[in-house]
Protein backbone atom coordinates (compact mmCIF):
# COMPACT_ATOMS: atom_id res chain seq x y z
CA UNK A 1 22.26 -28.05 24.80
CA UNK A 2 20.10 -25.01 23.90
CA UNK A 3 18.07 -24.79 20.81
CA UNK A 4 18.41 -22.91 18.14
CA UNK A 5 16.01 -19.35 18.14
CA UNK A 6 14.32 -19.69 14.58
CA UNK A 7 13.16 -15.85 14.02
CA UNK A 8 9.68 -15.83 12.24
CA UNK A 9 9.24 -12.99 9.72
CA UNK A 10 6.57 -10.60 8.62
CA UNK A 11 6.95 -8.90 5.08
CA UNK A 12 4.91 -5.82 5.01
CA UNK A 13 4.19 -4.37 1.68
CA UNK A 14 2.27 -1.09 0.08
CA UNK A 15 -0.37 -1.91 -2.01
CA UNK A 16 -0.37 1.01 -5.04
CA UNK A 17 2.58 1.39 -6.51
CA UNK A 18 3.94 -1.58 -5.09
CA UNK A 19 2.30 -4.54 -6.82
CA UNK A 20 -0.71 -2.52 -8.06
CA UNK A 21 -1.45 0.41 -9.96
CA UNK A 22 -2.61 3.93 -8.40
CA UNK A 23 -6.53 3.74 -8.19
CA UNK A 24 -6.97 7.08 -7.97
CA UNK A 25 -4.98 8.00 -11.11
CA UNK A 26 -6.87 5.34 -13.18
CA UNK A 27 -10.03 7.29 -12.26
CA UNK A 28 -8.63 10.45 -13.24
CA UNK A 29 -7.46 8.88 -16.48
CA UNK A 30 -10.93 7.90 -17.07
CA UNK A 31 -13.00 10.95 -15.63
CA UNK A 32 -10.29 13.38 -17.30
CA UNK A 33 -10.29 15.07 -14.04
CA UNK A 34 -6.43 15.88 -13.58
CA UNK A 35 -7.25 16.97 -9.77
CA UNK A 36 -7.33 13.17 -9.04
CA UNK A 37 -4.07 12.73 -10.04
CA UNK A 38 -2.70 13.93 -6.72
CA UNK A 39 -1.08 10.95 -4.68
CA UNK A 40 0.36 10.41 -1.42
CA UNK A 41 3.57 10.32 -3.92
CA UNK A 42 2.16 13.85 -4.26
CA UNK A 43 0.89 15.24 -0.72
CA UNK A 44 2.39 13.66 1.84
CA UNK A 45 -0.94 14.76 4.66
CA UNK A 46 -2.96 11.65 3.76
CA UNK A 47 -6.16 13.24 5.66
CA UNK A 48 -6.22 16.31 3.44
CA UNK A 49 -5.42 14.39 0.45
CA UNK A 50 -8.95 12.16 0.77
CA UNK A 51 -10.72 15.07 1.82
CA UNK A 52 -9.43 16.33 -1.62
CA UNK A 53 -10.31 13.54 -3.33
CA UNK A 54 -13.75 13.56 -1.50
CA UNK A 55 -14.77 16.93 -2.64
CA UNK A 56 -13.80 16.27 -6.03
CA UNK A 57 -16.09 13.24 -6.25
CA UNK A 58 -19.03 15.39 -4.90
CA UNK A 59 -18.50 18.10 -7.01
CA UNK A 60 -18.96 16.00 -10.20
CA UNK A 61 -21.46 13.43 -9.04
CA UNK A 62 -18.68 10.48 -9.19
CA UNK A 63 -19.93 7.43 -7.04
CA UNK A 64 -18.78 4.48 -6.05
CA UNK A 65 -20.09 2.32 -8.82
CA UNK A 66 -17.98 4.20 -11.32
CA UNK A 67 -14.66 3.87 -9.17
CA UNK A 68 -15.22 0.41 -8.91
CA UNK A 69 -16.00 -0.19 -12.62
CA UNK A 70 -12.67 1.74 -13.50
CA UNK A 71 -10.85 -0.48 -10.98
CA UNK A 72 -12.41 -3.36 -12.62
CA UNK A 73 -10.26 -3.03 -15.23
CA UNK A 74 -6.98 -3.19 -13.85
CA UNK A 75 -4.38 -5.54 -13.26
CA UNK A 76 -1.63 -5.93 -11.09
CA UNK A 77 1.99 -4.60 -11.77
CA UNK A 78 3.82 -6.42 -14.28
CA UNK A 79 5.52 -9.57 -12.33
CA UNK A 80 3.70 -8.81 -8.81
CA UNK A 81 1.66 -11.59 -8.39
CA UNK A 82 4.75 -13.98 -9.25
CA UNK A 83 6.90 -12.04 -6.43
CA UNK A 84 4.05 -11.91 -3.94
CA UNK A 85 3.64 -15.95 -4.60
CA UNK A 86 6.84 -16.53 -4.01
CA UNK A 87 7.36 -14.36 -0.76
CA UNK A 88 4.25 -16.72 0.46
CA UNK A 89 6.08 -19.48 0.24
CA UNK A 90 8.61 -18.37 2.92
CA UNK A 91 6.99 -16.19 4.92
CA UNK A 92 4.11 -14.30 6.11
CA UNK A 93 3.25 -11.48 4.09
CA UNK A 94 0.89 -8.80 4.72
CA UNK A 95 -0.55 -5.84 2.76
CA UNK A 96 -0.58 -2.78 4.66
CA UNK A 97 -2.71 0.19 2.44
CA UNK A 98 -4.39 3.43 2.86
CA UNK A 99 -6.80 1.90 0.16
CA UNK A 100 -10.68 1.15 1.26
CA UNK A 101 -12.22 -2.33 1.57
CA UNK A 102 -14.75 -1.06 -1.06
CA UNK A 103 -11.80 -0.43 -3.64
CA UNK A 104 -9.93 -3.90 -3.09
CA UNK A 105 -11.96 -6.90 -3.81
CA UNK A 106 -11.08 -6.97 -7.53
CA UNK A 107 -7.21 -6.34 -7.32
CA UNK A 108 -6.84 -8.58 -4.13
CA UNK A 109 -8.67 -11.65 -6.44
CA UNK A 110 -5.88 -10.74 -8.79
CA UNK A 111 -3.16 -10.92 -6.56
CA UNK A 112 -4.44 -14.71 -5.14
CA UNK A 113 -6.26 -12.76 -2.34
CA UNK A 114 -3.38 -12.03 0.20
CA UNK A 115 -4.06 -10.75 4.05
CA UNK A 116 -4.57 -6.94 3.34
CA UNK A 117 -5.20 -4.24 6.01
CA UNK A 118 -6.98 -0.94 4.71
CA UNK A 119 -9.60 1.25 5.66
CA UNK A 120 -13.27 1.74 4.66
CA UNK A 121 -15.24 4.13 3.22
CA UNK A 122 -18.55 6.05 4.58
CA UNK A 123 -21.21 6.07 1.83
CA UNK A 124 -24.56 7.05 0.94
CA UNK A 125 -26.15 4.85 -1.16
CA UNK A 126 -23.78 5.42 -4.17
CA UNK A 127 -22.19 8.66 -2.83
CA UNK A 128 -18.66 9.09 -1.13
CA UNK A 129 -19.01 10.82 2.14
CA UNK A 130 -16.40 10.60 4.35
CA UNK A 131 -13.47 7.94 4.93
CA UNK A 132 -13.07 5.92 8.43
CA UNK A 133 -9.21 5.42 9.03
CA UNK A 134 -8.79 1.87 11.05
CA UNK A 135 -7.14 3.84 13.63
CA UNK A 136 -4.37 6.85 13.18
CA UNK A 137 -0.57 5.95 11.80
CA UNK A 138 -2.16 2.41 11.16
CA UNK A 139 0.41 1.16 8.52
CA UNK A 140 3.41 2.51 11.71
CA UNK A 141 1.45 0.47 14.31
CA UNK A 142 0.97 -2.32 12.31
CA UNK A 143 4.48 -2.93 12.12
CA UNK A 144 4.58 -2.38 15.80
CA UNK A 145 2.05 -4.91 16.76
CA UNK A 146 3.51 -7.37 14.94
CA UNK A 147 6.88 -6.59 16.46
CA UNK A 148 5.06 -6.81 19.91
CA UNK A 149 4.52 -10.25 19.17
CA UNK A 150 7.71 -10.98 18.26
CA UNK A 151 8.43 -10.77 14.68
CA UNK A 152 11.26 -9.20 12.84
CA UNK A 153 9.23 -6.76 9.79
CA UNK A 154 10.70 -6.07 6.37
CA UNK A 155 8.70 -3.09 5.29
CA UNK A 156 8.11 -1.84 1.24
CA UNK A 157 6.97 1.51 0.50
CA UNK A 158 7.06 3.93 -2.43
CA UNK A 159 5.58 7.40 -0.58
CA UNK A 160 5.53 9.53 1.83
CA UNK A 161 2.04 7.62 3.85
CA UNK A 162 4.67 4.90 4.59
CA UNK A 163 7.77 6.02 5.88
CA UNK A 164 6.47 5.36 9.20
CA UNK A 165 6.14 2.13 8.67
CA UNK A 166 9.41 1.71 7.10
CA UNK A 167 11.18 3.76 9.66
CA UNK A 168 9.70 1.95 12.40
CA UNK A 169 10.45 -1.83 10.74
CA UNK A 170 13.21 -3.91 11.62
CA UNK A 171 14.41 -3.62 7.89
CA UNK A 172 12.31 -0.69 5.69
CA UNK A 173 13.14 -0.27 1.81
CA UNK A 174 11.56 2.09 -0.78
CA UNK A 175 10.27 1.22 -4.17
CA UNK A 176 9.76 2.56 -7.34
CA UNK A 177 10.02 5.68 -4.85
CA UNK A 178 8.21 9.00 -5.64
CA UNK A 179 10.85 11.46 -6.79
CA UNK A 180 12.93 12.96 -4.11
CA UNK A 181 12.32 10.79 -1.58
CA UNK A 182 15.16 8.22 -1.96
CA UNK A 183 17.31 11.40 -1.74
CA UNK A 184 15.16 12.94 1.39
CA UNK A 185 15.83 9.27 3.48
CA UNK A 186 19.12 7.56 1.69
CA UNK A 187 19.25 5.33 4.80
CA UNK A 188 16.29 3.34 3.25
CA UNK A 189 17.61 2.61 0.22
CA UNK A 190 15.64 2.42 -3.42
CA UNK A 191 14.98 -0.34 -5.34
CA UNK A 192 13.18 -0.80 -8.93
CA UNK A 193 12.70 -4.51 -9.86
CA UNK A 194 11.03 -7.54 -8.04
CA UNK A 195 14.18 -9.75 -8.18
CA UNK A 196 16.33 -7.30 -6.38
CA UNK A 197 13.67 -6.34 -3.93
CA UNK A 198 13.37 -10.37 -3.32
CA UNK A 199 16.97 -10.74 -2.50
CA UNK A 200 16.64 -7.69 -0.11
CA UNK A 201 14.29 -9.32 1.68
CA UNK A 202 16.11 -12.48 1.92
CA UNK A 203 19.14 -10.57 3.34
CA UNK A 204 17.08 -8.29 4.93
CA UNK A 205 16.68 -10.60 8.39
């Protein structure tokens, strides 16, 4: 009699916009500088968009200390640390982000410190130099190496940096999309609320 093939799971979520709020915005909120409002919900060339963000920082002597003080004083979305508890308790869930290990400590605490994969950032002493990507696509081959070794990967995106990861998922879902996108890739589908993005993912395998 053959056994029965149990399929383990990964859940791979977004970070911002997901079950956090947009760093970047907050600091543009606080600085008053509106040319830090610009997303990946925005400009969908994540490379130009932090060298953007980069020479915006230079330009008006904003360091790291600052960013970090601004994202002090945020909190996860509204009913994301309940969801991401109980996705824990079924599977493995991982946070795949274009954030920066030096922008994460506070809101990872917050969120009962789940297994998060980002990049970091080059600095000197206070001052933003350049960003060091973990490797190209990394959010797209994430999902792959995990499919390498055999799991089946719900992906959850809002923007444009992660439709490769939710194209190349077993199952990939927007939401709380940027606007136009659910229209741009209706195969994906668009959800806004935890509980029906919970019952996706229990379908979803």
């Amino acid at each position: 009699m053959q056994g029965c093939v149990v399929v383990q799971r990964i859940i791979a979520l977004d970070m911002e916009g997901v079950v956090t709020p947009e760093i970047w915005v907050a600091v543009a909120e606080h600085t008053g500088l509106s040319e830090l409002t610009l997303t990946t919900r925005d400009e969908p060339d994540y490379q130009k968009l932090m060298r953007h963000r980069i020479s915006v920082l230079s330009e008006h002597g904003i360091g790291l200390s600052l960013i970090r003080q601004v994202i002090s004083t945020l909190r996860p979305l509204e009913g994301a640390r309940e969801f991401l508890d109980g996705l824990r308790q079924r599977y493995q869930v991982v946070i795949l982000s274009d954030t920066f290990e030096q922008f994460a400590d506070h809101l990872m605490k917050e969120l009962g410190h789940p297994h998060l994969l980002c990049h970091e950032l080059t600095l000197e002493v206070d001052r933003v130099v350049e960003f060091e990507a973990r490797i190209d696509d990394a959010k797209r081959r994430a999902v792959e190496s995990y499919q390498n070794l055999g799991y089946h990967v719900s992906a959850i995106g809002d923007s444009y940096n992660d439709l490769g990861m939710l194209q190349q998922a077993d199952a990939g879902c927007l939401f709380r999309a940027a606007p136009g996108l659910p229209e741009k890739y209706p195969v994906l589908g668009c959800l806004e609320a935890y509980d029906e993005l919970t019952s996706w993912i229990d379908t979803a395998g």
